[in-house]
C-alpha atoms as a PDB file:
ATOM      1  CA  UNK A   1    -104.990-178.721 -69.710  1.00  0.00           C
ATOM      2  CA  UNK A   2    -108.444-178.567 -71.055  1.00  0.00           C
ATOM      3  CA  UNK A   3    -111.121-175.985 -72.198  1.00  0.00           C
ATOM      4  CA  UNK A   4    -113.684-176.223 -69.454  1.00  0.00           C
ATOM      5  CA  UNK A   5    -116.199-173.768 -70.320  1.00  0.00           C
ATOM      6  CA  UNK A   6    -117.118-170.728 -73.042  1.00  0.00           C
ATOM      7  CA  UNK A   7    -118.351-167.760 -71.306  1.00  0.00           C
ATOM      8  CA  UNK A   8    -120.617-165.077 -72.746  1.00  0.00           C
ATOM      9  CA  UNK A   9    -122.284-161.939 -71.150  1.00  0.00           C
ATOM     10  CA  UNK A  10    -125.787-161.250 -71.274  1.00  0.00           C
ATOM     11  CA  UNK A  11    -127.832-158.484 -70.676  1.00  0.00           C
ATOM     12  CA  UNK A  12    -130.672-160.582 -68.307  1.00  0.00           C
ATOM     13  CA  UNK A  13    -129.732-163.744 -67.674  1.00  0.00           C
ATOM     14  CA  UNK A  14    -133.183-165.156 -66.483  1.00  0.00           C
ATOM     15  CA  UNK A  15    -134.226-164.520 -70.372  1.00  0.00           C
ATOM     16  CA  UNK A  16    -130.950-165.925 -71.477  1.00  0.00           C
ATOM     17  CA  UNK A  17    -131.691-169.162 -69.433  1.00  0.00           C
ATOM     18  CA  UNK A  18    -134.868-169.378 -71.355  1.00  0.00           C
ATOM     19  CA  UNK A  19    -133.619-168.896 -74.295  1.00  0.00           C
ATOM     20  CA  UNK A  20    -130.680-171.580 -74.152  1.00  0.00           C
ATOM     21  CA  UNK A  21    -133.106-174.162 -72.382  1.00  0.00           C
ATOM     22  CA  UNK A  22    -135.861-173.589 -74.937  1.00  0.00           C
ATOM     23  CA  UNK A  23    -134.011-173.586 -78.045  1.00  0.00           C
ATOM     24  CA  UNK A  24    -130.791-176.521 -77.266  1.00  0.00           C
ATOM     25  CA  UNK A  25    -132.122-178.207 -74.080  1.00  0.00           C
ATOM     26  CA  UNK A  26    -129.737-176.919 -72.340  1.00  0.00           C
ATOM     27  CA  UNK A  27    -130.222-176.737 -68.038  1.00  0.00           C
ATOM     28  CA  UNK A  28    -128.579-174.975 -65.433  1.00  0.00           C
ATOM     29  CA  UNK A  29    -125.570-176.180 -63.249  1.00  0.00           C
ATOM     30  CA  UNK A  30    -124.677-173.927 -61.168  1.00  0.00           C
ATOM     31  CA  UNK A  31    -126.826-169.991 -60.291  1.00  0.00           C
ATOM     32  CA  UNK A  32    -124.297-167.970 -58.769  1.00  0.00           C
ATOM     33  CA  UNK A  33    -125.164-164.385 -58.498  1.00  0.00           C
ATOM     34  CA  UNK A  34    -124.989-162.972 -61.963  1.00  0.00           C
ATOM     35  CA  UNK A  35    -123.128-166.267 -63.007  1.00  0.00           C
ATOM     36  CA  UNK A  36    -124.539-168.920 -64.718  1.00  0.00           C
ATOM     37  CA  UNK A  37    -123.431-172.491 -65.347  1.00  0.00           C
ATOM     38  CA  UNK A  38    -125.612-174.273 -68.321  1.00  0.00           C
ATOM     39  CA  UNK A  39    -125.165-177.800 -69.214  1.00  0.00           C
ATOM     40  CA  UNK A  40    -122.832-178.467 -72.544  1.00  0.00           C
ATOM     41  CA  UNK A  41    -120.166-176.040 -70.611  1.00  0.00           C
ATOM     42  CA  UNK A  42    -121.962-172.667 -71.696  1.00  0.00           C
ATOM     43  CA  UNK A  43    -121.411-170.015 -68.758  1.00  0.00           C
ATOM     44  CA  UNK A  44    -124.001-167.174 -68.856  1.00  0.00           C
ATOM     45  CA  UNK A  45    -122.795-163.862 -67.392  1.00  0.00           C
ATOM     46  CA  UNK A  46    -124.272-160.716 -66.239  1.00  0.00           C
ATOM     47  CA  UNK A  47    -123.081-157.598 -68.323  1.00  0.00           C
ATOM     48  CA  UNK A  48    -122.886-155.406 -65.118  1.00  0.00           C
ATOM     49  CA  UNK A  49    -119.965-158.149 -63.808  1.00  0.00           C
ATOM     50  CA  UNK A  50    -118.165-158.441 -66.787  1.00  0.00           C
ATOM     51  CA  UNK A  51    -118.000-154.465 -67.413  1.00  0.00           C
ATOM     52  CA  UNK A  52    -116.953-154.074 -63.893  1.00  0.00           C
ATOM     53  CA  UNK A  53    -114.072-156.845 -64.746  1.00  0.00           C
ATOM     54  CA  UNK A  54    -112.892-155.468 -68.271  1.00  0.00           C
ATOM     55  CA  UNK A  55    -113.422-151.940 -67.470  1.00  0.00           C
ATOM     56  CA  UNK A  56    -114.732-151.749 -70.859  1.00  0.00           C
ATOM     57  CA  UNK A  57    -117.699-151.507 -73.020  1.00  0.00           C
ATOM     58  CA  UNK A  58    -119.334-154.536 -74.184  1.00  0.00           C
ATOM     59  CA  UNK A  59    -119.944-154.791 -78.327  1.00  0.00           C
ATOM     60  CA  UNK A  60    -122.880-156.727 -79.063  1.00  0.00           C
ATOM     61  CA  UNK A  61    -123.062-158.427 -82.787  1.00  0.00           C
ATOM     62  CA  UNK A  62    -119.411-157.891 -83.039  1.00  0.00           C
ATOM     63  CA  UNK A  63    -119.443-161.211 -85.254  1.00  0.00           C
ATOM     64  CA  UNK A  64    -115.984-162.242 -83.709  1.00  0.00           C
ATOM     65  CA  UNK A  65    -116.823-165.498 -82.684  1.00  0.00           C
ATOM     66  CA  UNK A  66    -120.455-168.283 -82.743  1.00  0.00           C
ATOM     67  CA  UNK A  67    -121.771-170.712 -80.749  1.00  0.00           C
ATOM     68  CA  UNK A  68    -121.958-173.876 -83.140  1.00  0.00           C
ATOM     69  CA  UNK A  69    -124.693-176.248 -82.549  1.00  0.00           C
ATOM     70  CA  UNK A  70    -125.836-179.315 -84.695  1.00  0.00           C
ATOM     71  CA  UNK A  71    -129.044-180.702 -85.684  1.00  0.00           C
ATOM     72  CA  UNK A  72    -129.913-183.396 -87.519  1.00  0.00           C
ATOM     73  CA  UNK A  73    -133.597-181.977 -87.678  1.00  0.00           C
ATOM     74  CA  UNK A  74    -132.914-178.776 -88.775  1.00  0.00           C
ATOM     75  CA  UNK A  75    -136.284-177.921 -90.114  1.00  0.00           C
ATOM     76  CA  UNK A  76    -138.192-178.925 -87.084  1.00  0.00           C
ATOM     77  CA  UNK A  77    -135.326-176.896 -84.912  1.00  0.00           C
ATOM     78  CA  UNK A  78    -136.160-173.585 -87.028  1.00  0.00           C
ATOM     79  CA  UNK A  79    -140.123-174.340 -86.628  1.00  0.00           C
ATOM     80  CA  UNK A  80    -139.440-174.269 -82.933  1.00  0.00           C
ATOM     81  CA  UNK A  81    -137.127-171.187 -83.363  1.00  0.00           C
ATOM     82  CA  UNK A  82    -139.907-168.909 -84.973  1.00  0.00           C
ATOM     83  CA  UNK A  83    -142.606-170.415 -82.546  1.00  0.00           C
ATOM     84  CA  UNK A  84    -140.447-169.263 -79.396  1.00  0.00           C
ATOM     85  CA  UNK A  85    -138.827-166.489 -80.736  1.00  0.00           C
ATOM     86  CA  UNK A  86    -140.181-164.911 -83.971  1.00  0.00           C
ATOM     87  CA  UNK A  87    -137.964-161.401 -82.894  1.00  0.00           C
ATOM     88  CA  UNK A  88    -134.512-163.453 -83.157  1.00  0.00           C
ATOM     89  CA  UNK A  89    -132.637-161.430 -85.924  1.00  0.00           C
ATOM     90  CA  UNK A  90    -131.126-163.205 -88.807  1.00  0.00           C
ATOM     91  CA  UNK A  91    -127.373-163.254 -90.063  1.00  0.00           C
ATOM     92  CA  UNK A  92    -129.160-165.969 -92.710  1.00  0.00           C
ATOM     93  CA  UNK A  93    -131.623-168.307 -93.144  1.00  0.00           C
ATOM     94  CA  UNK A  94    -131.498-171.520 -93.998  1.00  0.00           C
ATOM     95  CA  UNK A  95    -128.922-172.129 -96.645  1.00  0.00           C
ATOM     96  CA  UNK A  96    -126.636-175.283 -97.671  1.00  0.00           C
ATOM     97  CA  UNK A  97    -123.019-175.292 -98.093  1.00  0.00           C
ATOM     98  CA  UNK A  98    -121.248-176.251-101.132  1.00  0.00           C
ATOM     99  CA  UNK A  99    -119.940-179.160 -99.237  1.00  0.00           C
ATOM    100  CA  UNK A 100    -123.840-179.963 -98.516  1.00  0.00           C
ATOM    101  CA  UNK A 101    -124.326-179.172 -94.812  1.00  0.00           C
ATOM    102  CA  UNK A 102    -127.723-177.054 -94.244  1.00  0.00           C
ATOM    103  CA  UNK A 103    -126.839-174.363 -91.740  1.00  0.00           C
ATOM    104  CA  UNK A 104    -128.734-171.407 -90.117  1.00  0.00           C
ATOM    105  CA  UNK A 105    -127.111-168.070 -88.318  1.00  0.00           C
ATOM    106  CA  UNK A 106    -128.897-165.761 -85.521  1.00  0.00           C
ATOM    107  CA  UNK A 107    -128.266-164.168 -83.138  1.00  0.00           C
ATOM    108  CA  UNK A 108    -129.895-164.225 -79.703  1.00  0.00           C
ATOM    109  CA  UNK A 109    -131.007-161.826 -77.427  1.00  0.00           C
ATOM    110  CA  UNK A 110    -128.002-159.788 -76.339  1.00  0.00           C
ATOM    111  CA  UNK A 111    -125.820-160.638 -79.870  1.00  0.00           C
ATOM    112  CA  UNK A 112    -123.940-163.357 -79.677  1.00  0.00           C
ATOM    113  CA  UNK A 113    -123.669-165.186 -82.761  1.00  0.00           C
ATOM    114  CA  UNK A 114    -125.311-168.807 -83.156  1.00  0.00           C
ATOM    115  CA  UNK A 115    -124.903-171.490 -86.021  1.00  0.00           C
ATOM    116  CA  UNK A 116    -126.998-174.317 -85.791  1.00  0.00           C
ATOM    117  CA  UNK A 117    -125.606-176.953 -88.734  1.00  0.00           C
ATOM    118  CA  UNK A 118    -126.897-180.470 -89.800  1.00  0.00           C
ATOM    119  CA  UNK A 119    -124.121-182.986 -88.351  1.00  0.00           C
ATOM    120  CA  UNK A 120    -121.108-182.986 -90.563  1.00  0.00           C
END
């Protein structure tokens, strides 16, 4: 067995498509109705879907899990961060580690947690 994919829901997943493609490069797979396949296994879906699924509310910024990303140009990633998206709200800047890794946290448009880290 292997993990194929992470999934996680959006509010409007044109603006989430733009947002992953902008920011990490990443393209889409696979458009199917409220169901998005990205490249890099991320799965974009539709809140309206995944309420209708769970029966539940969804809980954005719930900090329970991130997306981890590295970057060995960090600085020119967060250049092209605040020229795309100066709105994205901070969990921190830029800091470094104690073990020496340079690592921002944000989240994107619906909540979900990213990291983007210089390769460890």
């Amino acid at each position: 067995m292997k993990l194929k994919n992470v999934l996680i829901v959006v509010k409007d997943i044109e603006r989430s498509r733009r947002f992953y493609r902008d920011l990490f490069g990443l393209e889409t797979i696979l458009d199917n109705d409220g169901n998005m396949v990205l490249t890099d296994g991320l799965v974009l879906q539709e809140e309206t879907y995944w309420k209708e699924f769970l029966g539940k509310d969804i809980i954005p910024e719930n900090n329970s899990c991130e997306l981890y990303f590295e970057e060995s140009d960090l600085d020119r990633f967060i250049e092209r961060l605040e020229q795309y998206y100066p709105e994205v709200k901070y969990v921190n800047r830029l800091m470094t580690h104690s073990w020496g890794q340079r690592v921002i946290r944000f989240y994107d448009p619906d909540g979900n947690l990213i990291e983007v880290g210089t390769p460890m």
